[in-house]
Protein backbone atom coordinates (compact mmCIF):
# COMPACT_ATOMS: atom_id res chain seq x y z
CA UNK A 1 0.00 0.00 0.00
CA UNK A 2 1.30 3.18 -1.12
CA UNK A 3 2.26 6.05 1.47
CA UNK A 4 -0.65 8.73 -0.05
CA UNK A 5 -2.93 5.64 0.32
CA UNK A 6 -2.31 5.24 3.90
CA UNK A 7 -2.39 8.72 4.27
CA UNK A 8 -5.99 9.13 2.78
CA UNK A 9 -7.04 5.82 4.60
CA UNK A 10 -5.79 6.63 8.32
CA UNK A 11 -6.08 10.31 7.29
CA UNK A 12 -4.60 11.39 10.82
CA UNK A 13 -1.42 12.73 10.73
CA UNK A 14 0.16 13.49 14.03
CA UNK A 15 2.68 16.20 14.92
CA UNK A 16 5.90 16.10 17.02
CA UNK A 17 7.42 18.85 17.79
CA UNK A 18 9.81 19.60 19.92
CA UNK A 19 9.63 17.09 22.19
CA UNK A 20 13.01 15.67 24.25
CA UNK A 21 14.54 12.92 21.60
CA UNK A 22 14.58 10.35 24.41
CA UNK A 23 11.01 10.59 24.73
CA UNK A 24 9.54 10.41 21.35
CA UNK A 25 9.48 6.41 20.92
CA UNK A 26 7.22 6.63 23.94
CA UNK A 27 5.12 9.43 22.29
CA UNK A 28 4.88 7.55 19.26
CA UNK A 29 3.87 3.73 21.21
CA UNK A 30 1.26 5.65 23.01
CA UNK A 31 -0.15 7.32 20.16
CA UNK A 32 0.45 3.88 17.99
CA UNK A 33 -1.92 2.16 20.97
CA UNK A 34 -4.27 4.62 20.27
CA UNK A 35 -5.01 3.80 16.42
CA UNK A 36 -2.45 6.64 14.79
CA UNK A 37 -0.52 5.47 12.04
CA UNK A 38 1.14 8.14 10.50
CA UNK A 39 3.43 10.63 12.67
CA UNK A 40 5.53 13.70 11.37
CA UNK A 41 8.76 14.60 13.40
CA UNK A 42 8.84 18.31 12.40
CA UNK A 43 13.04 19.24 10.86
CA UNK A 44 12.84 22.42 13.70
CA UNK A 45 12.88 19.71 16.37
CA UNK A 46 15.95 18.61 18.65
CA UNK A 47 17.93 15.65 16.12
CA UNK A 48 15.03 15.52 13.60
CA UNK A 49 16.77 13.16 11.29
CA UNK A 50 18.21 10.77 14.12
CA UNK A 51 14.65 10.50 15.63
CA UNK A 52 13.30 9.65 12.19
CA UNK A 53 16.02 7.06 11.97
CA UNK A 54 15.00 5.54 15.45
CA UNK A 55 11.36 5.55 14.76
CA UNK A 56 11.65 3.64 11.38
CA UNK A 57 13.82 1.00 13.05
CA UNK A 58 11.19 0.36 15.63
CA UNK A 59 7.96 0.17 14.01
CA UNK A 60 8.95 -0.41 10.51
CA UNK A 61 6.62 -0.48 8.23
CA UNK A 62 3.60 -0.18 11.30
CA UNK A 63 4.10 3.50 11.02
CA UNK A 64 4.44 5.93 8.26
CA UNK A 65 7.06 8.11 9.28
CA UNK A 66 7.93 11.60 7.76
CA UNK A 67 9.49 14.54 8.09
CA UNK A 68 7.58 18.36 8.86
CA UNK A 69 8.62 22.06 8.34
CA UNK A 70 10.84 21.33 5.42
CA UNK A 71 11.91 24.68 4.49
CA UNK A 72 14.29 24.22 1.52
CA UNK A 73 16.17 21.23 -0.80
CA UNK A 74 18.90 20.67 1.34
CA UNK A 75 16.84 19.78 4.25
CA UNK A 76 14.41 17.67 2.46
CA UNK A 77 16.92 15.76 0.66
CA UNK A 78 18.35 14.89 4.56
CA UNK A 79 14.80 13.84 5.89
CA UNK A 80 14.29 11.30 2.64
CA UNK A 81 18.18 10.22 3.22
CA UNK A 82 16.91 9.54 6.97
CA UNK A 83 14.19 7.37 5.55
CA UNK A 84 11.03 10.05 5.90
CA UNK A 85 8.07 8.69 3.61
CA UNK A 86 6.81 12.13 3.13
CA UNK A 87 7.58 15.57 3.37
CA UNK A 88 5.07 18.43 4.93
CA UNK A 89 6.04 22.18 4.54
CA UNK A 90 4.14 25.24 6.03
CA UNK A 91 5.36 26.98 2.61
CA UNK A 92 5.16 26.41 -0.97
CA UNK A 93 8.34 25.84 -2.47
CA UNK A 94 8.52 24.47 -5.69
CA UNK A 95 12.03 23.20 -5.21
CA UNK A 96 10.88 21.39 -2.92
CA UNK A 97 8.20 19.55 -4.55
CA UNK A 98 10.00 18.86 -7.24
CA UNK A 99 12.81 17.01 -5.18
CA UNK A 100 10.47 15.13 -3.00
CA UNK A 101 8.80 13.92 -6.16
CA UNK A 102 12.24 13.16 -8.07
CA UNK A 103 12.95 11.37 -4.38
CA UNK A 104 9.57 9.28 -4.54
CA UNK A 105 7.80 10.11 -1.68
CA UNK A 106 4.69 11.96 -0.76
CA UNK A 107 4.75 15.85 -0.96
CA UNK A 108 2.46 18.26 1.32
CA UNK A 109 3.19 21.99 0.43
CA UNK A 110 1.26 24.47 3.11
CA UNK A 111 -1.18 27.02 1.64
CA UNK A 112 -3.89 29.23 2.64
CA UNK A 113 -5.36 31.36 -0.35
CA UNK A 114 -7.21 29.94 -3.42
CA UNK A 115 -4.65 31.02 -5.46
CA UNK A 116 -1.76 29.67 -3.34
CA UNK A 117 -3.55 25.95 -2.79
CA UNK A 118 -4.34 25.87 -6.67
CA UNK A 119 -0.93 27.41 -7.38
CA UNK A 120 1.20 23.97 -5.16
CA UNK A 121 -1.70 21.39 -6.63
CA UNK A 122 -0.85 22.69 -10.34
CA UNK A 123 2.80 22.34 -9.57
CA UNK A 124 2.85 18.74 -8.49
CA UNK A 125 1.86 18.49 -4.87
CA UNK A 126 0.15 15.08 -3.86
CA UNK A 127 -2.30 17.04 -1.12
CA UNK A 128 -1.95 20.36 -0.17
CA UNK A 129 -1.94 21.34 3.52
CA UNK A 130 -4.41 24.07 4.53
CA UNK A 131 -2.30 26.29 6.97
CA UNK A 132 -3.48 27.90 9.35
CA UNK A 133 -7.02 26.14 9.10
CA UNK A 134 -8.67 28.52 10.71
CA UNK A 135 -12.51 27.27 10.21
CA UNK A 136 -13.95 24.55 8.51
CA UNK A 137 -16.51 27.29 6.67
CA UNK A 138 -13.31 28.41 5.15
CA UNK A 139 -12.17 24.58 4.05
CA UNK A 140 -15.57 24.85 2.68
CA UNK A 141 -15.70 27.66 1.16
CA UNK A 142 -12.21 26.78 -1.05
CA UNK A 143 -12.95 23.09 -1.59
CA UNK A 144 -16.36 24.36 -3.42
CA UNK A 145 -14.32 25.63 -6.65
CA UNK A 146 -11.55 23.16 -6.25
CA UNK A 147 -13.00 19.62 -5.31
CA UNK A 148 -10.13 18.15 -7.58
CA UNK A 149 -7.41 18.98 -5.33
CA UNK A 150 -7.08 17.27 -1.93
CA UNK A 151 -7.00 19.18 1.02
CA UNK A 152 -5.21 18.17 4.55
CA UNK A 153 -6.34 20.91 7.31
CA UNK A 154 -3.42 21.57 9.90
CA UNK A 155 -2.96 24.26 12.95
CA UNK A 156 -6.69 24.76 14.45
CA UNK A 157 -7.83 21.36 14.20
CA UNK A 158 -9.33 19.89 17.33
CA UNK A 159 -11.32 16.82 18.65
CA UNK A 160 -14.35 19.25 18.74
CA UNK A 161 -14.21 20.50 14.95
CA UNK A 162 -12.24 17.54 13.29
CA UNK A 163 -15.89 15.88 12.12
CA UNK A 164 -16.61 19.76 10.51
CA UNK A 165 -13.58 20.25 9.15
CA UNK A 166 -14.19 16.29 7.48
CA UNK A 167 -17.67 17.10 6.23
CA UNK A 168 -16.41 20.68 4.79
CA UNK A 169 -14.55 18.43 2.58
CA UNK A 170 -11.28 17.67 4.03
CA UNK A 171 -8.87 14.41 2.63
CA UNK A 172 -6.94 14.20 6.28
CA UNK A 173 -5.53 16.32 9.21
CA UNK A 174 -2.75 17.56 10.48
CA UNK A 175 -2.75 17.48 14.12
CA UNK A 176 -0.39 19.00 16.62
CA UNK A 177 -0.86 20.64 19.92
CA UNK A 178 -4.52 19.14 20.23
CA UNK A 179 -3.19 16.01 20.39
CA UNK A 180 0.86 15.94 21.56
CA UNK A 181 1.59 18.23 24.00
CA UNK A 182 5.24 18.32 23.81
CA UNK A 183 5.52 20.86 26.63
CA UNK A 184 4.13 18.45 29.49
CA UNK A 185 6.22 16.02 31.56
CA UNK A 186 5.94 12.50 29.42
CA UNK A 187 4.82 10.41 32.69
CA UNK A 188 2.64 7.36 32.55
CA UNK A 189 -0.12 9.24 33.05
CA UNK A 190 0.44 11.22 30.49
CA UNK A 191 1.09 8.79 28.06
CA UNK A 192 -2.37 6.78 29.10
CA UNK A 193 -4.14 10.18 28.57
CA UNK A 194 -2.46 10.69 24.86
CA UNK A 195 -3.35 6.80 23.77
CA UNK A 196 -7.21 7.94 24.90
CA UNK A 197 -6.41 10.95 23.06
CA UNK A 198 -5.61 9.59 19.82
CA UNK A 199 -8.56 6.94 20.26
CA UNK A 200 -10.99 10.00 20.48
CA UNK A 201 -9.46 11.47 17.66
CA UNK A 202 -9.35 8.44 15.36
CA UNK A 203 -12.85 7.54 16.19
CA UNK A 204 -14.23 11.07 15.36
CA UNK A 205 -12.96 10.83 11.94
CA UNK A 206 -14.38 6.99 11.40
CA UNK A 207 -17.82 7.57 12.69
């Protein structure tokens, strides 16, 4: 099964970043427990590239692993050479498509405006991340005149709009802070709370 086909199918993608390198294998059993399959370790966190390395050698092919807030060539050409199935940016950046998709692996340019979301479809991306998603009327309101191009929502997506934000028309979700709290203590407890976390999350997007 190909990576965008697991991405469309689980259509959760979690977010790491930031957290302490030592602690992300827990993060990413927790959130595995809880029914998340695909996890981005974002290049502006601590060791980005040994983390990705470390989380592909554990799970394998269990988890789709990739790589977030690629900026420019250099650093997605790193995150692929670290074994990252896909590549997320805040940005559109043509050279950056263009490598991930000379690479073979998934591409998710960030865009906001019509024009900027029509503008990274056109050039090649495989789904275009919506960034900031600020409503799901505004998902809405751009998916009406262009329901060819898949969108992925990221950065104002919670458990209590995820099911809106789905019925406005959205492909998958990008989900950080709502879901891993990087800047809590990773205890027990809080790694029971993020597993019943991610269940709630993966259940509201399958009901």
């Amino acid at each position: 099964m190909s990576t965008l086909s697991q991405i469309l199918e689980h259509k959760i993608i979690a977010i790491i970043r930031g957290a302490n390198p030592a602690d992300v294998i827990k993060i990413a059993e927790a959130l595995y427990a809880g029914g998340i399959r695909i996890l981005e370790i974002t290049m502006n966190s601590a060791q980005p590239l040994t983390v990705i390395k470390e989380l592909i050698d554990k799970f394998g092919s269990r988890m789709i692993i990739g790589a977030g807030t690629v900026l420019d060539v250099d650093s997605a050409k790193k995150a692929v050479a670290a074994g990252a199935s896909f590549i997320l940016s805040p940005i559109v950046d043509i050279e950056v498509i263009k490598i991930a998709k000379s690479l073979g692996v998934v591409n998710i340019p960030g865009a906001y405006t019509a024009t900027e979301i029509y503008y990274a479809y056109k050039n090649g991306a495989d789904i275009v991340k919506v960034f900031p998603a600020t409503s799901p009327s505004y998902l809405k309101d751009i998916a009406g005149p262009l329901p060819q191009i898949p969108l992925l929502p990221t950065g104002g997506v919670t458990l209590e709009n995820i099911k809106d934000f789905k019925n406005a028309g959205a492909v998958g979700f990008g989900i950080g802070s709502a879901l891993v709290n990087t800047k809590q203590e990773v205890t027990p407890e809080y790694l029971s709370k993020l597993t019943a976390k991610a269940q709630a999350f993966v259940q509201a997007v399958n009901l």
